[in-house]
PDB file of N, CA and C in Angstrom:
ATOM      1  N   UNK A   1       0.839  -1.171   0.000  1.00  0.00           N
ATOM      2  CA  UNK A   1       0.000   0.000   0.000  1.00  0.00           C
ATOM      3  C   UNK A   1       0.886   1.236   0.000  1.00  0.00           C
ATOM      4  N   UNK A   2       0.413   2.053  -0.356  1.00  0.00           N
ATOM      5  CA  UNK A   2       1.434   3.368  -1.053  1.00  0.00           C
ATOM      6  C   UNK A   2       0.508   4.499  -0.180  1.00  0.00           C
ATOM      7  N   UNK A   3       0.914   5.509   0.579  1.00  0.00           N
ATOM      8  CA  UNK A   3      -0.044   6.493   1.277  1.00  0.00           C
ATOM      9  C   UNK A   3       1.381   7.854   0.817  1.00  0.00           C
ATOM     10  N   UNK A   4       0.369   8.788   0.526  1.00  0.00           N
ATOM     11  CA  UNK A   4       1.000  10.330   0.323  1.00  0.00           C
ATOM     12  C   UNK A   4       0.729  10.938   1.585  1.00  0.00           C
ATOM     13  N   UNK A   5       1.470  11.435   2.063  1.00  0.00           N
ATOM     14  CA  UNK A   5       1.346  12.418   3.496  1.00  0.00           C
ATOM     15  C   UNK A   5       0.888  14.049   2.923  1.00  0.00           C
ATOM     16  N   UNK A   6       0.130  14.431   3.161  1.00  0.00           N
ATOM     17  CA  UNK A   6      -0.023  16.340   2.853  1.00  0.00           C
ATOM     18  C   UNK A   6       1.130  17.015   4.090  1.00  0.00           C
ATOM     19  N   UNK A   7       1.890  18.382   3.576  1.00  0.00           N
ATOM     20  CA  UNK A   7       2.478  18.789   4.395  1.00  0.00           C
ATOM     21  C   UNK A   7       3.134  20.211   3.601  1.00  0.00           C
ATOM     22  N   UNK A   8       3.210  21.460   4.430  1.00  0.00           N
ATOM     23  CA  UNK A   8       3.478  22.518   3.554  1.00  0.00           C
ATOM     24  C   UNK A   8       5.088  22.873   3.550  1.00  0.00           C
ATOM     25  N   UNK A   9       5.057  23.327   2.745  1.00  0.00           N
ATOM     26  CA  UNK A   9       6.729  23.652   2.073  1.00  0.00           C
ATOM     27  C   UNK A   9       6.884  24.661   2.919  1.00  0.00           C
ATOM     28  N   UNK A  10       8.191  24.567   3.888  1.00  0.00           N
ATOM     29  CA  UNK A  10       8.570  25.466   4.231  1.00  0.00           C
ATOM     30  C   UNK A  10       9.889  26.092   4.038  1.00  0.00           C
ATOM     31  N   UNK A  11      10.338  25.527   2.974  1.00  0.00           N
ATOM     32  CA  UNK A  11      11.929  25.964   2.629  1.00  0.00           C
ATOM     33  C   UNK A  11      11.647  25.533   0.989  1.00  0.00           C
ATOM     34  N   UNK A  12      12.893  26.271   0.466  1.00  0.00           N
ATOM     35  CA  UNK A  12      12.400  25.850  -1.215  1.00  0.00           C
ATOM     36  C   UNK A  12      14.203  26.424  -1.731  1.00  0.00           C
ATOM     37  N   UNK A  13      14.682  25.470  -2.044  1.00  0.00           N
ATOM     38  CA  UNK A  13      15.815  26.054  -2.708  1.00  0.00           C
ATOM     39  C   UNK A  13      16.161  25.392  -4.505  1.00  0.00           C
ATOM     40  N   UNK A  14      16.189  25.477  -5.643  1.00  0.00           N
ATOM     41  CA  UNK A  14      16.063  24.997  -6.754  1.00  0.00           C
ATOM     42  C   UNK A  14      15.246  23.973  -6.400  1.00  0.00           C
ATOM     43  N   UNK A  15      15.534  22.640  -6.818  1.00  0.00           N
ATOM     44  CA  UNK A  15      14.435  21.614  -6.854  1.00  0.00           C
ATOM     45  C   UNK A  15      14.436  20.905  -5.332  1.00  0.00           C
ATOM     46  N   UNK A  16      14.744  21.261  -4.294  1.00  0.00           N
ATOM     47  CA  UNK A  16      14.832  20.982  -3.247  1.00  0.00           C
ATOM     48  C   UNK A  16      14.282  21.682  -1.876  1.00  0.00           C
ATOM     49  N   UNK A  17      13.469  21.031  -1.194  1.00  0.00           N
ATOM     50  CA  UNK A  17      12.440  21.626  -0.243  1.00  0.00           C
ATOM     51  C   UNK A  17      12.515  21.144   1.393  1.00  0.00           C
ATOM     52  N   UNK A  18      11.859  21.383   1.716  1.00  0.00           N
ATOM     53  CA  UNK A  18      11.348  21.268   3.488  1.00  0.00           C
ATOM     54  C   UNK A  18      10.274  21.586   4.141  1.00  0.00           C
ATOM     55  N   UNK A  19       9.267  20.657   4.045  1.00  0.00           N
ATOM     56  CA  UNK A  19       8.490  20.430   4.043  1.00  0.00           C
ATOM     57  C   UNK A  19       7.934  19.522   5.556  1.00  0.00           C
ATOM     58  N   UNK A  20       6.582  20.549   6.190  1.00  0.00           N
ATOM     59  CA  UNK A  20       6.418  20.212   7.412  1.00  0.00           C
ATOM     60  C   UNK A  20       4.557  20.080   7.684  1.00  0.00           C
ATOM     61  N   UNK A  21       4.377  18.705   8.241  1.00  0.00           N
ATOM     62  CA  UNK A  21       3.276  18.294   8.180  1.00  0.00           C
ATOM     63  C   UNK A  21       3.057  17.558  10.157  1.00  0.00           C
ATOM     64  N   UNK A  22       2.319  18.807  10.588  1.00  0.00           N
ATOM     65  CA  UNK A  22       2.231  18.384  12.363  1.00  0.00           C
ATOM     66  C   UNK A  22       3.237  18.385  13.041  1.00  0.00           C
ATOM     67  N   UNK A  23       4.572  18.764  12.598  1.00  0.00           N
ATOM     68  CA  UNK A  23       5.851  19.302  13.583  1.00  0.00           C
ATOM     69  C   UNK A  23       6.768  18.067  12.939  1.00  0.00           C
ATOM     70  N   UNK A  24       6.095  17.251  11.944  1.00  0.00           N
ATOM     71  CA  UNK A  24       7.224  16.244  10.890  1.00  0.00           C
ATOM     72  C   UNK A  24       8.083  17.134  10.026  1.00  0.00           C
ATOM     73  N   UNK A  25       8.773  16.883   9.533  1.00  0.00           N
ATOM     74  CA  UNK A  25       9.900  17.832   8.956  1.00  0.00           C
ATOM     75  C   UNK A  25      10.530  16.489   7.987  1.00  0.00           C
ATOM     76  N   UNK A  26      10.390  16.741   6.622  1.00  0.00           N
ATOM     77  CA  UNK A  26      11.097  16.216   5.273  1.00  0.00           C
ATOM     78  C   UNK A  26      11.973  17.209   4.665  1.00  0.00           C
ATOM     79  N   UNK A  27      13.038  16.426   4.303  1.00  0.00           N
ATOM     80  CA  UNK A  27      14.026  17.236   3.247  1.00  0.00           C
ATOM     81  C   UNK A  27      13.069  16.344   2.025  1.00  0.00           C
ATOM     82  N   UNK A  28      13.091  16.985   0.597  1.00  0.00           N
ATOM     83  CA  UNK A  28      12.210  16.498  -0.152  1.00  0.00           C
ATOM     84  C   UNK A  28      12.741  16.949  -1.385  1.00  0.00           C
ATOM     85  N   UNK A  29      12.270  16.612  -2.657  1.00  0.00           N
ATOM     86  CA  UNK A  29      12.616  16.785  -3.975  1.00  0.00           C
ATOM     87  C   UNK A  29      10.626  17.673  -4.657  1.00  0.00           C
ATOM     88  N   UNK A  30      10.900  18.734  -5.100  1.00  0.00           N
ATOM     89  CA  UNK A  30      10.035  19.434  -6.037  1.00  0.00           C
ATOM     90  C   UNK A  30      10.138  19.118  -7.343  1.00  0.00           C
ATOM     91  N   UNK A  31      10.951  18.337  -7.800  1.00  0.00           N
ATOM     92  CA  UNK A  31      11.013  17.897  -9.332  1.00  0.00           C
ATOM     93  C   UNK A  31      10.006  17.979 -10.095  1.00  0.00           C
ATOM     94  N   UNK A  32       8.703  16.983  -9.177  1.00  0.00           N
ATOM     95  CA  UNK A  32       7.571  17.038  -9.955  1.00  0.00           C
ATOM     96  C   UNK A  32       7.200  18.114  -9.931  1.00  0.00           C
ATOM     97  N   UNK A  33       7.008  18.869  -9.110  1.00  0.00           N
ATOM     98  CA  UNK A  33       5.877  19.669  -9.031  1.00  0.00           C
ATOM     99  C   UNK A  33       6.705  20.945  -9.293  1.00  0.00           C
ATOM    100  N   UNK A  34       7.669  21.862 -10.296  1.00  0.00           N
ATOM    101  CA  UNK A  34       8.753  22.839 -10.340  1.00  0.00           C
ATOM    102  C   UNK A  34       7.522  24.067  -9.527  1.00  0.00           C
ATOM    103  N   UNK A  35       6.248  24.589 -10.010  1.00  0.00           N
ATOM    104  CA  UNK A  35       5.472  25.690  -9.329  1.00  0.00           C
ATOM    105  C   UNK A  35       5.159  25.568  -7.788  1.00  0.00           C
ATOM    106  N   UNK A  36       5.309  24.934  -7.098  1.00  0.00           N
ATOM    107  CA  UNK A  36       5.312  24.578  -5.964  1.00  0.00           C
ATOM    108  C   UNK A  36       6.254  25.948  -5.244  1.00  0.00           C
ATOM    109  N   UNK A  37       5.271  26.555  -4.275  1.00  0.00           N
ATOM    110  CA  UNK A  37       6.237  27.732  -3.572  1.00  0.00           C
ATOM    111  C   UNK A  37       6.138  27.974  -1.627  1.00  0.00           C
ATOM    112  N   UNK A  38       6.781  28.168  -1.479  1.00  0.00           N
ATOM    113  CA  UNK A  38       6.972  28.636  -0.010  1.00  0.00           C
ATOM    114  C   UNK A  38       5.465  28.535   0.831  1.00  0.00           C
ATOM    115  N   UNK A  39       4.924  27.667   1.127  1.00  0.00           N
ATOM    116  CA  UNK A  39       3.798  28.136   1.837  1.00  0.00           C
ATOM    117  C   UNK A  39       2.520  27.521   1.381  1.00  0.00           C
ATOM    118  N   UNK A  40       2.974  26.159  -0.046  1.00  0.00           N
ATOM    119  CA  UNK A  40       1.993  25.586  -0.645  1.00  0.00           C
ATOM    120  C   UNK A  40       1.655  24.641   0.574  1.00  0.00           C
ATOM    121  N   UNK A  41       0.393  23.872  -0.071  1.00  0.00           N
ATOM    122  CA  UNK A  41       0.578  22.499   0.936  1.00  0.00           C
ATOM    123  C   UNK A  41       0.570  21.568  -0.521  1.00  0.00           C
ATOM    124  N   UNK A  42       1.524  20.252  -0.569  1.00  0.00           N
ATOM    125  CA  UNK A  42       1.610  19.067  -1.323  1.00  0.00           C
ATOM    126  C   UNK A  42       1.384  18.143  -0.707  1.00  0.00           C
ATOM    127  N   UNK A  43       1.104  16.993  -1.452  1.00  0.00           N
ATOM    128  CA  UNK A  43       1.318  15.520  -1.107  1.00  0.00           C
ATOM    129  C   UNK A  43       2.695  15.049  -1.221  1.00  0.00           C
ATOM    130  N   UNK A  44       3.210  14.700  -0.277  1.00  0.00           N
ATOM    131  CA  UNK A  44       4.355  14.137  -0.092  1.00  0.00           C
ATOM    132  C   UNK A  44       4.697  12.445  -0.455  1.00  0.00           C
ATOM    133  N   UNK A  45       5.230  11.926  -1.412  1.00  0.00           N
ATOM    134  CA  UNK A  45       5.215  10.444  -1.423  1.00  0.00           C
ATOM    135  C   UNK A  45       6.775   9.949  -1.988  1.00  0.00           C
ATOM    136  N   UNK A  46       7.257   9.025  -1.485  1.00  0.00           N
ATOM    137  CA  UNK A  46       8.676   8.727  -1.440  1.00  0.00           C
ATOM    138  C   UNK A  46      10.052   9.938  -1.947  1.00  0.00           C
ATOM    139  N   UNK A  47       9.678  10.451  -0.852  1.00  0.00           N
ATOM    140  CA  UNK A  47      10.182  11.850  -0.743  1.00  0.00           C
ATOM    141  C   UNK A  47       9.984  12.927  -1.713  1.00  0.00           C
ATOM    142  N   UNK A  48       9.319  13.001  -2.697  1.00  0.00           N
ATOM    143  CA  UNK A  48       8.809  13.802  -3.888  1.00  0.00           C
ATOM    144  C   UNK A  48       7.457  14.540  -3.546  1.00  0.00           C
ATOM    145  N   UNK A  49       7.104  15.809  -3.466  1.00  0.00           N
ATOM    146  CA  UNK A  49       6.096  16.722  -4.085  1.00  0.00           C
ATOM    147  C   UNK A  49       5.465  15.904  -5.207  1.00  0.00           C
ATOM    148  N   UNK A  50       4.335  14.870  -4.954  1.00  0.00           N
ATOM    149  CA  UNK A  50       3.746  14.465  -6.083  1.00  0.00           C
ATOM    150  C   UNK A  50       2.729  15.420  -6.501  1.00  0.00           C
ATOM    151  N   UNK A  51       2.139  16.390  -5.950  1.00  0.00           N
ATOM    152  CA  UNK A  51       0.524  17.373  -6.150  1.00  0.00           C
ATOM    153  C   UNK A  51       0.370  18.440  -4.999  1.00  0.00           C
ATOM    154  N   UNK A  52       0.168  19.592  -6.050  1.00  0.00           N
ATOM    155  CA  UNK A  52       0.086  20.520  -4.622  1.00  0.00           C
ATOM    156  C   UNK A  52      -1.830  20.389  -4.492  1.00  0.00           C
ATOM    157  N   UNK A  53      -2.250  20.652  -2.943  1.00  0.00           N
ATOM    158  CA  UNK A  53      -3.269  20.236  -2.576  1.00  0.00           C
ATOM    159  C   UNK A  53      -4.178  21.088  -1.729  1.00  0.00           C
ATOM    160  N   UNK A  54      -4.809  21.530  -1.971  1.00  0.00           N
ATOM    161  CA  UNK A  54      -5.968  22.569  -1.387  1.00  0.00           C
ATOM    162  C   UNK A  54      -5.862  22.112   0.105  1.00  0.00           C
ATOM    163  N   UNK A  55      -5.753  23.317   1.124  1.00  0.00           N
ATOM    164  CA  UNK A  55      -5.108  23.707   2.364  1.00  0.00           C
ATOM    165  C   UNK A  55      -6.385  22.496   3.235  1.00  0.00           C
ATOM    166  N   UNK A  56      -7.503  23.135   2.693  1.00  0.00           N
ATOM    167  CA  UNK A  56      -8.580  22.359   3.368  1.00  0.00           C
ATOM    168  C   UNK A  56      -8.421  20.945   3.084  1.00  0.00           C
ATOM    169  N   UNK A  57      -8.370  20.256   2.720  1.00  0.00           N
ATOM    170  CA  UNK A  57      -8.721  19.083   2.321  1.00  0.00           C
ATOM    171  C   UNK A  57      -7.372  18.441   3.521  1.00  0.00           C
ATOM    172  N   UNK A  58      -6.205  19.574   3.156  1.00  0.00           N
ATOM    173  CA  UNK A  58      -4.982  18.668   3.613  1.00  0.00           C
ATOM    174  C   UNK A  58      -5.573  18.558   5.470  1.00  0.00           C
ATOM    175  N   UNK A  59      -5.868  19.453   5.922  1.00  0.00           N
ATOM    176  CA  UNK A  59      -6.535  19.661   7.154  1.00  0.00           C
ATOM    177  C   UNK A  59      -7.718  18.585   7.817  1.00  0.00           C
ATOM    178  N   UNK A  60      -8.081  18.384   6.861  1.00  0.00           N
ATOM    179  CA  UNK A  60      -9.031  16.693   7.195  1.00  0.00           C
ATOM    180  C   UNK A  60      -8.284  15.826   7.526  1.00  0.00           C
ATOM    181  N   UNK A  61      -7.132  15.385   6.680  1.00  0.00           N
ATOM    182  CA  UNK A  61      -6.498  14.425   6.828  1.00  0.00           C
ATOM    183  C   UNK A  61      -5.561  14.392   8.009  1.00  0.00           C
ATOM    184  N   UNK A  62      -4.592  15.576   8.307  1.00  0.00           N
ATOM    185  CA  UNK A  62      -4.269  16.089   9.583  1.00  0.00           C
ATOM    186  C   UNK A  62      -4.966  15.469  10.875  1.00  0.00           C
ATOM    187  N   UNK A  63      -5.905  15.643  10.716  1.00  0.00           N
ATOM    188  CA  UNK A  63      -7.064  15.833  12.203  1.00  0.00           C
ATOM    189  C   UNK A  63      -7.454  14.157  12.082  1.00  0.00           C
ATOM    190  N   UNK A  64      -7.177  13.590  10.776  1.00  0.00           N
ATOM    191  CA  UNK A  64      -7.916  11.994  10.892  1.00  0.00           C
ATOM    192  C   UNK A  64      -6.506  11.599  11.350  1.00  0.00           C
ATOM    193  N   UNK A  65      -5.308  12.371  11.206  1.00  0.00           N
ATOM    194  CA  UNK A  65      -3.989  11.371  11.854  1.00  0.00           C
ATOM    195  C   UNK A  65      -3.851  11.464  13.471  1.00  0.00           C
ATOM    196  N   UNK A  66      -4.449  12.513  13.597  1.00  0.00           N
ATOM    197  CA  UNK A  66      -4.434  12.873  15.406  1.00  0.00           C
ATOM    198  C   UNK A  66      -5.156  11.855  15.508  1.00  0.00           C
ATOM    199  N   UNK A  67      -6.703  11.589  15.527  1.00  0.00           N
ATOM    200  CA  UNK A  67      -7.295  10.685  15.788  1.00  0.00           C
ATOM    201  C   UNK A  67      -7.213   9.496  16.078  1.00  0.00           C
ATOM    202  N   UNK A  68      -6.370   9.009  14.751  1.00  0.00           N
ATOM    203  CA  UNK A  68      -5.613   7.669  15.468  1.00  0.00           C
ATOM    204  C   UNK A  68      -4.638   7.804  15.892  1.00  0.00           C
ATOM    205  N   UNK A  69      -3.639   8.694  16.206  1.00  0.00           N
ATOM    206  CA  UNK A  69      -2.469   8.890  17.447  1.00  0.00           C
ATOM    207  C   UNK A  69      -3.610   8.873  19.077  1.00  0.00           C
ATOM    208  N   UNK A  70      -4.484   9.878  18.972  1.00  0.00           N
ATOM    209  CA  UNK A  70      -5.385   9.412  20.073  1.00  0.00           C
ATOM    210  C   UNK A  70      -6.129   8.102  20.656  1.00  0.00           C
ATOM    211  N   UNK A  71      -6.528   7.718  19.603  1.00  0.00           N
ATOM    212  CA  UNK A  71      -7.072   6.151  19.333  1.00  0.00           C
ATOM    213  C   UNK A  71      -5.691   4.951  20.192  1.00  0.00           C
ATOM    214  N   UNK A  72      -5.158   5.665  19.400  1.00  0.00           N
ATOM    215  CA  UNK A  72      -3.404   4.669  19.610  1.00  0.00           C
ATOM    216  C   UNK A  72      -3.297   4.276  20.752  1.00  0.00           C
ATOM    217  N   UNK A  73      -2.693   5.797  21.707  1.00  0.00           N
ATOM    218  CA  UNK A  73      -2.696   5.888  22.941  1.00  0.00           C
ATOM    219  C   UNK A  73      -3.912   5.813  23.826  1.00  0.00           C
ATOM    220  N   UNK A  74      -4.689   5.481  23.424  1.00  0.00           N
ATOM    221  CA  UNK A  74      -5.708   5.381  24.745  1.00  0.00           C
ATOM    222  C   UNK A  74      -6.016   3.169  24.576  1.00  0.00           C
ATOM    223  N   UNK A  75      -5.664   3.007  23.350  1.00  0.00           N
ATOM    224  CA  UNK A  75      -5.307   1.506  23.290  1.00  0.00           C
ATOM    225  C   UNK A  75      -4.350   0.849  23.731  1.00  0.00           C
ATOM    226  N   UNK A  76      -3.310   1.870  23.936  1.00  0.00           N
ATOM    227  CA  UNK A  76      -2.317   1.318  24.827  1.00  0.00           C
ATOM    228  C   UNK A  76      -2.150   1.153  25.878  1.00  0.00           C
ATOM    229  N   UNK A  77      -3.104   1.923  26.440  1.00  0.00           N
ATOM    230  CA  UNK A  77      -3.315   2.937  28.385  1.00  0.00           C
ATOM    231  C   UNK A  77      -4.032   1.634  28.655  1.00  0.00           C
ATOM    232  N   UNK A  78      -5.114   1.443  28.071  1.00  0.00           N
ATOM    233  CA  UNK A  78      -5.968   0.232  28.345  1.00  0.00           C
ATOM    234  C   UNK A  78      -5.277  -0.871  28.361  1.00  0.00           C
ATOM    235  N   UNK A  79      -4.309  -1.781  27.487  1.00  0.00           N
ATOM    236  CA  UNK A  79      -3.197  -2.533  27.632  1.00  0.00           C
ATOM    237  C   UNK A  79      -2.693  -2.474  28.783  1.00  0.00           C
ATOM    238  N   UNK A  80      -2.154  -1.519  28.828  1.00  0.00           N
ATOM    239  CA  UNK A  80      -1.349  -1.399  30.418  1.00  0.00           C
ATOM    240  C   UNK A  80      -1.906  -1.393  31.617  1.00  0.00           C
ATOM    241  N   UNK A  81      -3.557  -1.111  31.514  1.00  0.00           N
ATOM    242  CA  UNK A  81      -4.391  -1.591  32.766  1.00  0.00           C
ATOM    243  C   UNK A  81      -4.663  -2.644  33.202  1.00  0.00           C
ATOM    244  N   UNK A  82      -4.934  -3.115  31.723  1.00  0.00           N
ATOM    245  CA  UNK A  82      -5.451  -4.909  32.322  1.00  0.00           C
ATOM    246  C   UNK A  82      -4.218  -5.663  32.611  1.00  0.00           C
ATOM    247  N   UNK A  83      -2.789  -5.168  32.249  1.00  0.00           N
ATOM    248  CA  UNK A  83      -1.366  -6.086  32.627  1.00  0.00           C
ATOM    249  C   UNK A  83      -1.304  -5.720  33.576  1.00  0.00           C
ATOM    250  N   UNK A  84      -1.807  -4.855  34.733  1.00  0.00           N
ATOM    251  CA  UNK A  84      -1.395  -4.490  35.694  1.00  0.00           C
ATOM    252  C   UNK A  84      -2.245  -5.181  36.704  1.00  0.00           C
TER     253      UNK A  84
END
């Protein structure tokens, strides 16, 4: 299974970027995407800018990754109750 991460460019030097999605931080390649600028949000996939991506949309997906980081940890808390 292949998943693209959304995350906005925060550095941009020729075809080379930095790119930050929830306090994650990629060094990355813009190849594909050369219009891609300071402040876009893209899809991120094996280290490449595959699509730059409307702010909103990327923001859904954001909030569905907290969810299961929340999900995560409260599955784990519970683990650790019943071992105890």
């Amino acid at each position: 299974m292949c998943l693209a991460v959304p995350a906005r460019v925060i550095e941009k030097e020729g075809d080379k970027a930095v790119a930050d999605a929830m306090g994650n931080r990629w060094n990355i390649r813009i190849t594909l995407t050369p219009d891609i600028e300071v402040g876009d949000v893209v899809l991120i996939h094996a280290g490449y800018a595959i699509a730059k991506v409307d702010e909103e949309e990327a923001k859904k997906t954001w909030e569905l990754f907290e969810e299961i980081a929340a999900f995560e940890a409260e599955r784990q808390k519970a683990e650790q109750s019943e071992d105890a």
